[in-house]
N, C-alpha and C. Protein backbone atom coordinates (compact mmCIF):
# COMPACT_ATOMS: atom_id res chain seq x y z
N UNK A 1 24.17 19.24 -21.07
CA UNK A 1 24.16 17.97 -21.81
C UNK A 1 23.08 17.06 -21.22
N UNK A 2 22.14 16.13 -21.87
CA UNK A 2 20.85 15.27 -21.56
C UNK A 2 21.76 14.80 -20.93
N UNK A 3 21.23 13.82 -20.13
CA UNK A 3 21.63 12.54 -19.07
C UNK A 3 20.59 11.56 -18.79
N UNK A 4 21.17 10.77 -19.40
CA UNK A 4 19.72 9.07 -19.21
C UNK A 4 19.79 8.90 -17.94
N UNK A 5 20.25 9.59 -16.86
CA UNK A 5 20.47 9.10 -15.25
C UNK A 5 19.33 10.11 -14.81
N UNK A 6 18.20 9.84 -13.96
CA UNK A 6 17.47 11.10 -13.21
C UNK A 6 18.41 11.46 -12.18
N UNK A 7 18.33 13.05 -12.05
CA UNK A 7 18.63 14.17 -11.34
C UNK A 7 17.85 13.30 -9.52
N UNK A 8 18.56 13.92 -8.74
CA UNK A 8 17.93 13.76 -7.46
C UNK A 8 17.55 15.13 -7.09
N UNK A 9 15.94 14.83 -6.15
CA UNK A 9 15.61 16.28 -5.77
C UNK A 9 15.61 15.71 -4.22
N UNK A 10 16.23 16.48 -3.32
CA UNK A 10 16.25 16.14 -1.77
C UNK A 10 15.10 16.98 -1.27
N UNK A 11 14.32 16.45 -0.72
CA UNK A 11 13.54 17.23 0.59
C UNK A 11 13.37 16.39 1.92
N UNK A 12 14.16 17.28 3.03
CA UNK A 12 14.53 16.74 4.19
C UNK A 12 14.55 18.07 4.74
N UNK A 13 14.54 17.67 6.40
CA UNK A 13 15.19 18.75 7.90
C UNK A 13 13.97 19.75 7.67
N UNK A 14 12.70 19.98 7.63
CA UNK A 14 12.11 20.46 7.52
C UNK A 14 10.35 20.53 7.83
N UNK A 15 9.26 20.64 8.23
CA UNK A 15 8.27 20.92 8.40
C UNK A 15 7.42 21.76 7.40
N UNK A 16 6.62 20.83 6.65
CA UNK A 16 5.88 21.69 5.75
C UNK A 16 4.40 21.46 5.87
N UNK A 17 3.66 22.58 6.01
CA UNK A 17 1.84 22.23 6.30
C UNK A 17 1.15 23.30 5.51
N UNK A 18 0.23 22.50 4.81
CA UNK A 18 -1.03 23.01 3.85
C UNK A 18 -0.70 22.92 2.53
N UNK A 19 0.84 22.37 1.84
CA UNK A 19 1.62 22.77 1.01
C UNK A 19 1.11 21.90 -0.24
N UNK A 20 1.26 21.93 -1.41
CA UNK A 20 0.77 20.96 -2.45
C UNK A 20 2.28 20.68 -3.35
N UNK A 21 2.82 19.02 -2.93
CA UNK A 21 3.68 19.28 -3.64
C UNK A 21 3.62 17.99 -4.59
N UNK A 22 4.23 17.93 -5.92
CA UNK A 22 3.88 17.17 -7.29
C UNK A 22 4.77 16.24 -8.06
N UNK A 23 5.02 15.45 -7.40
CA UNK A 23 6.27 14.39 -7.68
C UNK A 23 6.07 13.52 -9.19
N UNK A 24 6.72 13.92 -9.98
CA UNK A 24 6.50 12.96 -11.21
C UNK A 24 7.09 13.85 -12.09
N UNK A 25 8.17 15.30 -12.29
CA UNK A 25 8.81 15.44 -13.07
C UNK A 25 9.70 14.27 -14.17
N UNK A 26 10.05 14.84 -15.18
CA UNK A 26 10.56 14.32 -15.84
C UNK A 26 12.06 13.98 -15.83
N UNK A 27 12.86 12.67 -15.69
CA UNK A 27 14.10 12.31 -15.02
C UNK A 27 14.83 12.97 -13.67
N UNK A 28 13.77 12.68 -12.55
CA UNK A 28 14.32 13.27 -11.29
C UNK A 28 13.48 11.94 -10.29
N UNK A 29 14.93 11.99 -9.94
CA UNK A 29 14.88 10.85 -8.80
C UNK A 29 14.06 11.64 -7.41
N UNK A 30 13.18 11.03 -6.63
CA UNK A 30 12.35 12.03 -4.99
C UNK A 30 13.01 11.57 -3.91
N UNK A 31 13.73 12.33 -3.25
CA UNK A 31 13.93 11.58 -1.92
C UNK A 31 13.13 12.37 -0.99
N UNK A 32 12.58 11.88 -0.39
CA UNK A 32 11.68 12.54 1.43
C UNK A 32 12.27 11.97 2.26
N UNK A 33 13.08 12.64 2.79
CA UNK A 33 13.30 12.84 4.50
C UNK A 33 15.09 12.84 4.02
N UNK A 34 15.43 12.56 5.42
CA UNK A 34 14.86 12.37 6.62
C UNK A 34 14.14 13.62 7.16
N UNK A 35 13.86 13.61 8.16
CA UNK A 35 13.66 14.69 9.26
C UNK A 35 12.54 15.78 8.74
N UNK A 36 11.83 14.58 7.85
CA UNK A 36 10.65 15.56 7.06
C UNK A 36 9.25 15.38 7.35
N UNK A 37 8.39 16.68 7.66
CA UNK A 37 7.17 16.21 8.39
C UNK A 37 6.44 16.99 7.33
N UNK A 38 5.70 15.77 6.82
CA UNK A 38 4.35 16.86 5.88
C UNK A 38 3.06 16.66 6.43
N UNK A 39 2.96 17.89 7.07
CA UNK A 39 1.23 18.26 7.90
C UNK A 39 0.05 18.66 7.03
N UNK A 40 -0.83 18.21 6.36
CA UNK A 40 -1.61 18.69 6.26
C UNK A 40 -2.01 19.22 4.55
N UNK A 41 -1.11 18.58 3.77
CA UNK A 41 -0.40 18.62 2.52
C UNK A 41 -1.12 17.72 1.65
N UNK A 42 -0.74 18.12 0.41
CA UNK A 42 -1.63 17.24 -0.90
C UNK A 42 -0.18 16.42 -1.73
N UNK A 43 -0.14 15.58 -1.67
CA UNK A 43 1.31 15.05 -2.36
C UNK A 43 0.74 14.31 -3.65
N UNK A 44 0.88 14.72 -4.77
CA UNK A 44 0.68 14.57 -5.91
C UNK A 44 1.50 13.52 -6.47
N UNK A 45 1.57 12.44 -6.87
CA UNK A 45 2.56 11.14 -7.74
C UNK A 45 2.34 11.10 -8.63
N UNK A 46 3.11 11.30 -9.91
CA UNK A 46 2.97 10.69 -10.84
C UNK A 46 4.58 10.17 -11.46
N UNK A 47 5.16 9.55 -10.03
CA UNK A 47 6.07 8.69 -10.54
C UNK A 47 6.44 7.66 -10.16
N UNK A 48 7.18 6.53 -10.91
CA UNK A 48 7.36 4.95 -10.07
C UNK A 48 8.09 5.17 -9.16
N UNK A 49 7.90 3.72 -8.76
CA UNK A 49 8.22 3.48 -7.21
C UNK A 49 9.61 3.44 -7.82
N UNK A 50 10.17 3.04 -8.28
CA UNK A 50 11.62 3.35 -8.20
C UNK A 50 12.37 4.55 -8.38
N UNK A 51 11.69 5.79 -8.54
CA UNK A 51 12.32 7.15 -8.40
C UNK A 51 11.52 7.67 -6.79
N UNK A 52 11.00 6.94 -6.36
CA UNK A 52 10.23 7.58 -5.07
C UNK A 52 11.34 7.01 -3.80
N UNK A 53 11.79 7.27 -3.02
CA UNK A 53 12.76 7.00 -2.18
C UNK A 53 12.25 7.75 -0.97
N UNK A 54 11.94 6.90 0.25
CA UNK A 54 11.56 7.51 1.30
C UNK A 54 12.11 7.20 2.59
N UNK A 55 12.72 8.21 3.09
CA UNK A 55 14.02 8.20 4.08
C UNK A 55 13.59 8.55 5.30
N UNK A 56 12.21 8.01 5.91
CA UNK A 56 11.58 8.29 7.32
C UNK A 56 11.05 9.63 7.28
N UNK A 57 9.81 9.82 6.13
CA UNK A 57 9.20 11.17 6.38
C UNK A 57 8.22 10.70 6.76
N UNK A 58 7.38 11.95 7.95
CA UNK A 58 5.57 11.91 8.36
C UNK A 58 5.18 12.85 7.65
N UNK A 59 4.26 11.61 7.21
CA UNK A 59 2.90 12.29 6.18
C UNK A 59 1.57 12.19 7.54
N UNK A 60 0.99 13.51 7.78
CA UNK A 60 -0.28 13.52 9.34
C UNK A 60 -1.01 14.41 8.28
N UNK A 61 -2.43 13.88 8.65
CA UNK A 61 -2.87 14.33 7.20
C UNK A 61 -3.34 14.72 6.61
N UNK A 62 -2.36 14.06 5.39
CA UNK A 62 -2.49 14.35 4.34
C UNK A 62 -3.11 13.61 2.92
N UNK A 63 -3.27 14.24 1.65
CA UNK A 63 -4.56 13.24 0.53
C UNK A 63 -2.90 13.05 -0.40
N UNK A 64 -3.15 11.87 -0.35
CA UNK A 64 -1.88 11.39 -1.11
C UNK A 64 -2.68 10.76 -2.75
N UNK A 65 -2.35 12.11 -3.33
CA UNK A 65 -2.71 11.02 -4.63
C UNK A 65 -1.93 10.49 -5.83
N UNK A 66 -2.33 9.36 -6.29
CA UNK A 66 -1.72 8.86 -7.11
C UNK A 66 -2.24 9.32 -8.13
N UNK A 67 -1.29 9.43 -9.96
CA UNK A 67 -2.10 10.05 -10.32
C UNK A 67 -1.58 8.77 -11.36
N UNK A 68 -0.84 7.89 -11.39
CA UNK A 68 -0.52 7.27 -12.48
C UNK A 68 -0.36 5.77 -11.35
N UNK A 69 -0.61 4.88 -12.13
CA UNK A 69 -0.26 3.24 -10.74
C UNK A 69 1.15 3.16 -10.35
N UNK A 70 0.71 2.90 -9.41
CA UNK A 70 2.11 2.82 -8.25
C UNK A 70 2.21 1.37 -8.29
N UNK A 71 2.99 0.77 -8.54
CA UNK A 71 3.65 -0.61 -8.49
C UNK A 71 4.41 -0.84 -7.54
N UNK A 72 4.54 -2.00 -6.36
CA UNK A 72 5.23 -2.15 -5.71
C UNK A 72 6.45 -1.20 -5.18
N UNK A 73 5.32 -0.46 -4.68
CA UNK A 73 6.57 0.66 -3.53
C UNK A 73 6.25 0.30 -1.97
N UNK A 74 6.83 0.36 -1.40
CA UNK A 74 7.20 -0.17 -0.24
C UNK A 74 7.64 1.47 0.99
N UNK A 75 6.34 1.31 1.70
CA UNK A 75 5.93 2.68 2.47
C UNK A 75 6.90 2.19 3.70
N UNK A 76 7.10 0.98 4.34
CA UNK A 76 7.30 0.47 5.51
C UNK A 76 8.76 1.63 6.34
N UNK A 77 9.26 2.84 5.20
CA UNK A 77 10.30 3.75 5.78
C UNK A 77 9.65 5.28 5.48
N UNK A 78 8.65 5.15 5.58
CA UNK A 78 7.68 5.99 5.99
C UNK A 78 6.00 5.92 7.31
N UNK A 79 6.29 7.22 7.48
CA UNK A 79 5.23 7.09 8.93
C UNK A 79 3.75 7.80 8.80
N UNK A 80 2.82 7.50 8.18
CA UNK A 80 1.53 7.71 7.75
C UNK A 80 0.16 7.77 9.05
N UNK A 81 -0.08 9.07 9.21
CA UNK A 81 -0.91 8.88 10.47
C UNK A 81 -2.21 10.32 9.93
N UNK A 82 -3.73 9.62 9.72
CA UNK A 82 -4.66 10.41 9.27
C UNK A 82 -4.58 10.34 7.93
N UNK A 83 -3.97 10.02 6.74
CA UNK A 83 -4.20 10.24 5.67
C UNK A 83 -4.98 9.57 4.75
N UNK A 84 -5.55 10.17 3.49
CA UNK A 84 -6.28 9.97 2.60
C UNK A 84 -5.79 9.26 1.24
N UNK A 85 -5.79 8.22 0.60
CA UNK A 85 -5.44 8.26 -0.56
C UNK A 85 -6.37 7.58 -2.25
N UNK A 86 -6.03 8.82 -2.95
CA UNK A 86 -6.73 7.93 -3.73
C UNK A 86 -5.97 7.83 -5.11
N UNK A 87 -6.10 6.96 -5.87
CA UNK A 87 -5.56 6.35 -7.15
C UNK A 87 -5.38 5.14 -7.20
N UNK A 88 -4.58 4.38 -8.04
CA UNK A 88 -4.30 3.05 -8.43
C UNK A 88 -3.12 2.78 -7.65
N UNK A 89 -2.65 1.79 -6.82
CA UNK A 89 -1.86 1.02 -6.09
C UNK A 89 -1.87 -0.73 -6.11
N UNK A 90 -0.48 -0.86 -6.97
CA UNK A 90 -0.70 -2.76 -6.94
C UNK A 90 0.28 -3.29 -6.52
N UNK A 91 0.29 -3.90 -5.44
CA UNK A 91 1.37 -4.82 -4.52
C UNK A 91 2.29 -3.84 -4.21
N UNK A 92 2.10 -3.01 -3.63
CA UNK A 92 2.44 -1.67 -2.30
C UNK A 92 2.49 -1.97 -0.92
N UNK A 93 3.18 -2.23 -0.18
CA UNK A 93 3.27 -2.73 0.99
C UNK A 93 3.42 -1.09 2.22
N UNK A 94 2.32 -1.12 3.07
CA UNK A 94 2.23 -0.21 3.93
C UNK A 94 2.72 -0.69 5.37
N UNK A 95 3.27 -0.17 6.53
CA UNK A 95 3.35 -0.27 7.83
C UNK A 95 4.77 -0.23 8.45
N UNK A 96 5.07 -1.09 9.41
CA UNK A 96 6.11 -0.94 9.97
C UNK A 96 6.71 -2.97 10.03
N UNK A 97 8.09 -3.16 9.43
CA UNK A 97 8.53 -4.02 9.24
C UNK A 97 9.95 -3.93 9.89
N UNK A 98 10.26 -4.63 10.85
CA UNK A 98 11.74 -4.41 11.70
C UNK A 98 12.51 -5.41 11.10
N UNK A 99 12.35 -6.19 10.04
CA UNK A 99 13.07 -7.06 9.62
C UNK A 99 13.77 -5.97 7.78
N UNK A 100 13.03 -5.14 7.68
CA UNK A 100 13.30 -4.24 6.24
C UNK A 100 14.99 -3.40 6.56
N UNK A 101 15.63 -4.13 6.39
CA UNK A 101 16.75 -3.61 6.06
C UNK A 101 17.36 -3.12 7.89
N UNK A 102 18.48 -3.18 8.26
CA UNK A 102 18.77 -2.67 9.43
C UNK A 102 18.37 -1.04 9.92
N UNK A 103 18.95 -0.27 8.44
CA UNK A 103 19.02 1.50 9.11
C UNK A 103 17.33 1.40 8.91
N UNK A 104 16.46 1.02 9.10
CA UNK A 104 14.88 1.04 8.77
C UNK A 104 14.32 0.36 9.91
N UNK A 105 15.36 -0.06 10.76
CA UNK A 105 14.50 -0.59 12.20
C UNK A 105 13.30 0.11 12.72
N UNK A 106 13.67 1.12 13.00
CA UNK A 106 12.93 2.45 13.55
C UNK A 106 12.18 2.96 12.89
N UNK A 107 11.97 3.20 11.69
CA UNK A 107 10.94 3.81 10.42
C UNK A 107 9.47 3.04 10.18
N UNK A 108 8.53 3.69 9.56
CA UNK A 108 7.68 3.07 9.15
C UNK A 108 6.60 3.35 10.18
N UNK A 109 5.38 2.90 9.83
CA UNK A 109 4.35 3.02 10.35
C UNK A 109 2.56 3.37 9.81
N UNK A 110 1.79 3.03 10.02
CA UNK A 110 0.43 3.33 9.37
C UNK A 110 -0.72 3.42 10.52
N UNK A 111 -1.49 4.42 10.85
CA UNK A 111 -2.33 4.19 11.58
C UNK A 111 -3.41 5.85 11.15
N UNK A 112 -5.05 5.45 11.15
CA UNK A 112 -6.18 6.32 11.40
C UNK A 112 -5.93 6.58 9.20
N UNK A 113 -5.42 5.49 8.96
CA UNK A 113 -5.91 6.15 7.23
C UNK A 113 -6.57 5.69 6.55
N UNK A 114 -7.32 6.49 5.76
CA UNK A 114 -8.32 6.40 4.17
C UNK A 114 -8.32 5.98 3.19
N UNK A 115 -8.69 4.81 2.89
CA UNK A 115 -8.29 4.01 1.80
C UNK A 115 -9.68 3.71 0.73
N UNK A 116 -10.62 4.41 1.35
CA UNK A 116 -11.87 3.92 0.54
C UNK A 116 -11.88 4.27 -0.91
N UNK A 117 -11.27 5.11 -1.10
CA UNK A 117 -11.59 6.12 -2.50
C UNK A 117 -10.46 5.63 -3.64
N UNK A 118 -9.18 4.37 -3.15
CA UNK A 118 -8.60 4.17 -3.92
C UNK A 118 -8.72 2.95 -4.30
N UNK A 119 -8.17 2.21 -5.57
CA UNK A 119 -8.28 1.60 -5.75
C UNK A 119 -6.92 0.07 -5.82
N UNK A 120 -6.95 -0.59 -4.80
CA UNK A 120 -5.99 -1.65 -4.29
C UNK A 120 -6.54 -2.71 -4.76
N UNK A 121 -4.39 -3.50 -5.16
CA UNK A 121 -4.76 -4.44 -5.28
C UNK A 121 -3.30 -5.47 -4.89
N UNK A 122 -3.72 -6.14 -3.96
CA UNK A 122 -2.19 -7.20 -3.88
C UNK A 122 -1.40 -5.95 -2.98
N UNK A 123 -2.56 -5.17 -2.19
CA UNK A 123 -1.42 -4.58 -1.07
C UNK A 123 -1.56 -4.99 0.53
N UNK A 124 -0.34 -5.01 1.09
CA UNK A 124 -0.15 -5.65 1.92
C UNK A 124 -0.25 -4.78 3.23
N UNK A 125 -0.64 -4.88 4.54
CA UNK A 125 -0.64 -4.23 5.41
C UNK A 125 0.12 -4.93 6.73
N UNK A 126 1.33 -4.14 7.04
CA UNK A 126 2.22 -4.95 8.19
C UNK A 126 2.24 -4.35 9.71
N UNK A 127 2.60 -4.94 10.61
CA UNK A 127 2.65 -4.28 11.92
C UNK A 127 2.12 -2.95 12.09
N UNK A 128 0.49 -3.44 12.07
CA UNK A 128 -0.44 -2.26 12.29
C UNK A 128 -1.94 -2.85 13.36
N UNK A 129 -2.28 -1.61 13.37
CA UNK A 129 -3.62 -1.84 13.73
C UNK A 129 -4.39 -2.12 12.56
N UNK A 130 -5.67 -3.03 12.10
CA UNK A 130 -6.23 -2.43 10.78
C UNK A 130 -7.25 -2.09 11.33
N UNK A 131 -7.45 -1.89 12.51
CA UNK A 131 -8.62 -1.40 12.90
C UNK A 131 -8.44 -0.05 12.50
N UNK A 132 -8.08 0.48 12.70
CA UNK A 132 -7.40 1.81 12.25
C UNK A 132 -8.18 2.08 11.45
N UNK A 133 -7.83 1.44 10.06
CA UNK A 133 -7.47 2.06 8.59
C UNK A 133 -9.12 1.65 7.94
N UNK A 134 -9.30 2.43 7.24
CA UNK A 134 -10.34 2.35 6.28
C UNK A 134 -10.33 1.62 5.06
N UNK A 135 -10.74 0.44 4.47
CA UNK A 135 -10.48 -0.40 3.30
C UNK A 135 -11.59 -0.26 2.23
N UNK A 136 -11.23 0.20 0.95
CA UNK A 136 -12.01 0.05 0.00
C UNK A 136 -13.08 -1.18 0.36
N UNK A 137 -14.50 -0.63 -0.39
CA UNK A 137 -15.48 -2.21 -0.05
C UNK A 137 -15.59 -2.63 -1.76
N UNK A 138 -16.47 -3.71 -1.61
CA UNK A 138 -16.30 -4.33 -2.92
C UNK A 138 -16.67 -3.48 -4.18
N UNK A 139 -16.11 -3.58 -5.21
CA UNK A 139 -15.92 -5.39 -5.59
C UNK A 139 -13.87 -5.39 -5.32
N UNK A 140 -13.90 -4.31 -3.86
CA UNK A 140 -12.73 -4.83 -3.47
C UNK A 140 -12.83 -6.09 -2.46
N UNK A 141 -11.94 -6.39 -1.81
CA UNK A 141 -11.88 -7.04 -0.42
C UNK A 141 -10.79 -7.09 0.47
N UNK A 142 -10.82 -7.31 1.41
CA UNK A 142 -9.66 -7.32 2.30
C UNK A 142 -9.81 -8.77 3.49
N UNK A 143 -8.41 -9.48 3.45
CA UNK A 143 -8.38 -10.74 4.20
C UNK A 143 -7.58 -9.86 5.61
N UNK A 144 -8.10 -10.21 6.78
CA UNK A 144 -7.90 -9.71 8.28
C UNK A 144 -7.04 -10.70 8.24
N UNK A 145 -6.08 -10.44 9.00
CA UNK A 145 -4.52 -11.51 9.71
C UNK A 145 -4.29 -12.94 8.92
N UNK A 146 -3.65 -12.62 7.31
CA UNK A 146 -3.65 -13.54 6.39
C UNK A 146 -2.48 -14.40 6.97
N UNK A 147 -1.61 -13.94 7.80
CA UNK A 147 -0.55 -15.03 7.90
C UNK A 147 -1.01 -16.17 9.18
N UNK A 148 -1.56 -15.70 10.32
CA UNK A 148 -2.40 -16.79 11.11
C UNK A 148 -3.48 -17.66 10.66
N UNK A 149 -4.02 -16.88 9.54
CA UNK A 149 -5.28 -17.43 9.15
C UNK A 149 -4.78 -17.97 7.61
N UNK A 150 -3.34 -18.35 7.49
CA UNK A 150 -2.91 -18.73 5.73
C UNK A 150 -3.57 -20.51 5.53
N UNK A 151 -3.84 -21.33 6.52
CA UNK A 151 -3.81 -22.62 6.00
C UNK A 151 -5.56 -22.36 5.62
N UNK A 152 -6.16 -21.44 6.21
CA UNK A 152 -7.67 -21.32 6.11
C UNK A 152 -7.76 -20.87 4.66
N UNK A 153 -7.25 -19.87 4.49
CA UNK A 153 -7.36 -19.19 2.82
C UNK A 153 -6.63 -20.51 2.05
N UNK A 154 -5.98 -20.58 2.13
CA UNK A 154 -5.45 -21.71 1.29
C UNK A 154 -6.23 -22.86 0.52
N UNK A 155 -7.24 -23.12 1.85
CA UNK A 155 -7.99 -24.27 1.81
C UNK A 155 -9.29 -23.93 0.88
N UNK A 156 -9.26 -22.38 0.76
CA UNK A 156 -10.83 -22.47 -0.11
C UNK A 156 -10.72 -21.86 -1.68
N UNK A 157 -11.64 -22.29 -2.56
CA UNK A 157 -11.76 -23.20 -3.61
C UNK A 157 -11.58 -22.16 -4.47
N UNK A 158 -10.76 -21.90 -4.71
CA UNK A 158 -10.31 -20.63 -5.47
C UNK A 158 -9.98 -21.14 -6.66
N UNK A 159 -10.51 -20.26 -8.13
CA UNK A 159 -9.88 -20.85 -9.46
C UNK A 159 -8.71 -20.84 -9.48
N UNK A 160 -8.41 -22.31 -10.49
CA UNK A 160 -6.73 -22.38 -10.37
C UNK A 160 -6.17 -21.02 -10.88
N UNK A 161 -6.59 -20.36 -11.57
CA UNK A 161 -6.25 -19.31 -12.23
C UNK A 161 -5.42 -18.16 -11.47
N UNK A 162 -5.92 -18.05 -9.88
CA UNK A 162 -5.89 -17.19 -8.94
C UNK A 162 -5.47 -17.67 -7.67
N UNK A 163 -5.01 -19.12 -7.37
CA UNK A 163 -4.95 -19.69 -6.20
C UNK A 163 -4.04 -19.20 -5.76
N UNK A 164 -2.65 -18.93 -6.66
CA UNK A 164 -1.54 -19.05 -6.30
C UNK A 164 -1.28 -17.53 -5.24
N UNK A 165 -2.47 -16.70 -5.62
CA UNK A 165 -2.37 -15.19 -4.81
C UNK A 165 -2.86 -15.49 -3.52
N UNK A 166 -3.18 -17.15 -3.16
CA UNK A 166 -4.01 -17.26 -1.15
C UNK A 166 -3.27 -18.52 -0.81
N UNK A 167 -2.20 -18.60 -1.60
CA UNK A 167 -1.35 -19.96 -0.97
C UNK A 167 -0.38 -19.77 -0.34
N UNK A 168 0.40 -18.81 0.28
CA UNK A 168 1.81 -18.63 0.38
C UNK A 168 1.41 -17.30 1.57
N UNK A 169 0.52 -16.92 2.09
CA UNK A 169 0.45 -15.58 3.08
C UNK A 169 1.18 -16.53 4.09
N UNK A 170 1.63 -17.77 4.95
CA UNK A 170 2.53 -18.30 5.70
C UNK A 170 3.88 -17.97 5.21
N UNK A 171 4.73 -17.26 4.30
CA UNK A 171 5.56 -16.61 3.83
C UNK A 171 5.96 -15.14 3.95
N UNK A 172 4.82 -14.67 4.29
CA UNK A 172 4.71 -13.26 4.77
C UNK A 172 4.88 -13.10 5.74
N UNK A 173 5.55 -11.94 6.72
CA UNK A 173 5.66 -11.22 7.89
C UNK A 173 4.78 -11.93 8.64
N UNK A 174 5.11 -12.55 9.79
CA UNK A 174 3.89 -12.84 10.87
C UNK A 174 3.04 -11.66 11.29
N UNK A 175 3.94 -10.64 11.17
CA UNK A 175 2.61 -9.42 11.35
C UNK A 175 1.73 -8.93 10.40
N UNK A 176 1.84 -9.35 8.76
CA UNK A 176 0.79 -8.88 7.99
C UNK A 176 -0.61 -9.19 8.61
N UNK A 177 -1.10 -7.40 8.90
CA UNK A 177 -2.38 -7.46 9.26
C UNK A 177 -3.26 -7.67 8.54
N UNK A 178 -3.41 -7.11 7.16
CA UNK A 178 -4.50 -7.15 5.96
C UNK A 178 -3.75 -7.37 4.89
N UNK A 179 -4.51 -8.07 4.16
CA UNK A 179 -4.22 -7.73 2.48
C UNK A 179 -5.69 -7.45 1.98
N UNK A 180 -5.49 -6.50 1.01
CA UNK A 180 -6.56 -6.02 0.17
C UNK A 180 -6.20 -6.61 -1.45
N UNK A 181 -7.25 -7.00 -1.73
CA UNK A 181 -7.33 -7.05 -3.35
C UNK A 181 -8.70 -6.28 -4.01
N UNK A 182 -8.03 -6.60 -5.63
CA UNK A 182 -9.62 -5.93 -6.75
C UNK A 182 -10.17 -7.15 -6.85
N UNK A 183 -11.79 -7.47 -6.49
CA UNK A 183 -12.13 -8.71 -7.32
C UNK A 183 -12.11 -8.99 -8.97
N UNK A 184 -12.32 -7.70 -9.57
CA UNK A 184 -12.26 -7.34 -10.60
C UNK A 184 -11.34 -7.99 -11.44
N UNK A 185 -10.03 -7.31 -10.59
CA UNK A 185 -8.65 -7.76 -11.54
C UNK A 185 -8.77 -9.30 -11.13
N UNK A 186 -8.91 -9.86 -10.48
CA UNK A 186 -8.83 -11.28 -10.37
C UNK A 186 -9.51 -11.95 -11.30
N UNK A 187 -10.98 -11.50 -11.12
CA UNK A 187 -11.82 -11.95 -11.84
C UNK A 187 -11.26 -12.17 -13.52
N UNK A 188 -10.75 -11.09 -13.83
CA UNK A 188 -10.34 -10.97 -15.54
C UNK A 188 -9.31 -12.08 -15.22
N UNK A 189 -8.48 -11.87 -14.72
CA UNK A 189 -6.91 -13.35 -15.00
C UNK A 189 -7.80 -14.04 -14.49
N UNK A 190 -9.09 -14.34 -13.99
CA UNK A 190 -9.16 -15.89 -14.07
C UNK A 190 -10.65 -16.42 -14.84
N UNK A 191 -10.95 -15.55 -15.54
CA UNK A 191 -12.04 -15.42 -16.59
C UNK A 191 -13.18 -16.41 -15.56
N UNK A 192 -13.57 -15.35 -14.21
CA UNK A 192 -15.08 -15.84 -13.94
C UNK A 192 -15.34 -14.52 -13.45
N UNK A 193 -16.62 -14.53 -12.76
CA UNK A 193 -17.18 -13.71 -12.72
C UNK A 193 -16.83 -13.16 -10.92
N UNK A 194 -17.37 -11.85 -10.69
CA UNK A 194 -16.91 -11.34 -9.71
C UNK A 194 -17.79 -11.94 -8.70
N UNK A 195 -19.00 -12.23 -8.70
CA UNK A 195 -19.71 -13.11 -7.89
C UNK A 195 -19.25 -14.18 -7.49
N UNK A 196 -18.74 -15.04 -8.43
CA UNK A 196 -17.93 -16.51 -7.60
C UNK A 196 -17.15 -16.23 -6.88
N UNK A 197 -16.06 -14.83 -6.94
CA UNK A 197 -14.93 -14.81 -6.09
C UNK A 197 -15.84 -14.50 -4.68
N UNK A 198 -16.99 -13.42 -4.91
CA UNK A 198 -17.42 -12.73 -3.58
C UNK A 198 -17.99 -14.49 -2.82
N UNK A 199 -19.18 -15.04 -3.53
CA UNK A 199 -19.61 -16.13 -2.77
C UNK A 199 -18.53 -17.16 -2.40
N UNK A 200 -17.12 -17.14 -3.01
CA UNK A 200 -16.09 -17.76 -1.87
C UNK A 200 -15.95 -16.92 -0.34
N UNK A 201 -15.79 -15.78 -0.40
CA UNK A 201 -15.52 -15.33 0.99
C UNK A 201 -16.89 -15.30 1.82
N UNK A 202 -17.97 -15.35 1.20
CA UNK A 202 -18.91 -15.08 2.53
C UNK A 202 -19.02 -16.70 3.16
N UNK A 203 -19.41 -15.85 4.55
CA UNK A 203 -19.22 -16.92 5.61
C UNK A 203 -17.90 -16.92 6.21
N UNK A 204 -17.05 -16.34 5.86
CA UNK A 204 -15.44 -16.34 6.57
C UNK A 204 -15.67 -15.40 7.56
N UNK A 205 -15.10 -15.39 8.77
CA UNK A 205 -14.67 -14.12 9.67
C UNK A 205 -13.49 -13.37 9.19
N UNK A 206 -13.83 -12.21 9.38
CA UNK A 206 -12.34 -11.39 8.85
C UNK A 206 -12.63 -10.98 8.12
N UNK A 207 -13.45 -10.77 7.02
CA UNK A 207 -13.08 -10.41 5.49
C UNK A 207 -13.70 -9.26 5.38
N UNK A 208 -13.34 -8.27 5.01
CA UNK A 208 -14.10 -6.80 4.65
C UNK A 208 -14.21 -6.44 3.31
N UNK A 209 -15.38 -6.50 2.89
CA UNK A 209 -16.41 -6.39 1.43
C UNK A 209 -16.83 -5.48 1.23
């Protein structure tokens, strides 16, 4: 009999390397982990963040691709070390957050990954190194330690159209290390051109273009 509920597929207690596996069946919920290490692996998405459920697996690495946009999924119970990713990602939060739920104290993590080849926007990077990590360049960008540095972003002259995305990083995790955005997508919701957004950031320290 059909069922409007997705099926759950478990993968946990296990070690898998070189493996290609393809998440985006049709009504099946993903859980990874616990106790799941993917070495060296191609992890294929083509499903939302709300059928993706991640229960403290290491991804060491591996090319994580997206194959459809990932909307606000939240990596921070997953442990990412060497990997590659490319596709569409918008307001995705990566790293390690000790305030995310109690059984998630211990989970999470991001360090030595590849981000050039995808395309971000409104994602957040927490209790990390970003030295680490590799950030798309323009007409992306990325703001270095937005929550120390929030009254500075705040202060510059951003169309009203778009302000409201550099007013509020004092709301965020004291440890958000980076945020990355598209100038692009900004640019369209705020009908100017991608040049005005870039000639706001130059001259700032921090900003990676």
């Amino acid at each position: 009999m059909h069922s409007d509920y997705p099926e759950n597929l478990i993968i946990e207690e296990r070690t898998l390397e070189g493996e290609r596996l393809e998440l985006g069946a049709k009504n099946i919920r993903y859980y990874l982990g616990p106790n799941l290490v993917l070495r060296r692996c191609t992890i294929v998405l083509r499903v939302s963040s709300e059928l993706l459920h991640l229960n403290g697996p290491r991804f060491i690495d591996c090319h994580i691709e997206v194959k459809r946009q990932l909307k606000n999924a939240v990596w921070y119970t997953a442990h990412l070390k060497g990997c590659r990713f490319t596709g569409r990602l918008f307001s995705c939060d990566f790293g390690h957050e000790p305030d995310y739920g109690l059984i998630h104290q211990d989970m999470g993590g991001i360090e030595d990954c590849d981000f050039t080849a995808a395309h971000l926007h409104a994602c957040r990077f927490v209790g990390c190194d970003a030295r680490t990590l590799k950030f798309p360049r323009w007409p992306y960008f990325t703001l270095l330690d937005p929550y120390r540095r929030s009254r500075e972003f705040a202060s510059m002259t951003w169309p009203r159209e778009i302000r409201p995305w550099f007013t509020g990083f004092d709301r965020y995790p004291k440890a958000t290390a980076a945020m990355t955005y598209s100038a692009t997508a900004l640019a369209k919701e705020a009908g100017v051109s991608e040049d005005r957004i870039r000639a706001l950031l130059e001259g700032h320290a921090d900003v990676i273009y």
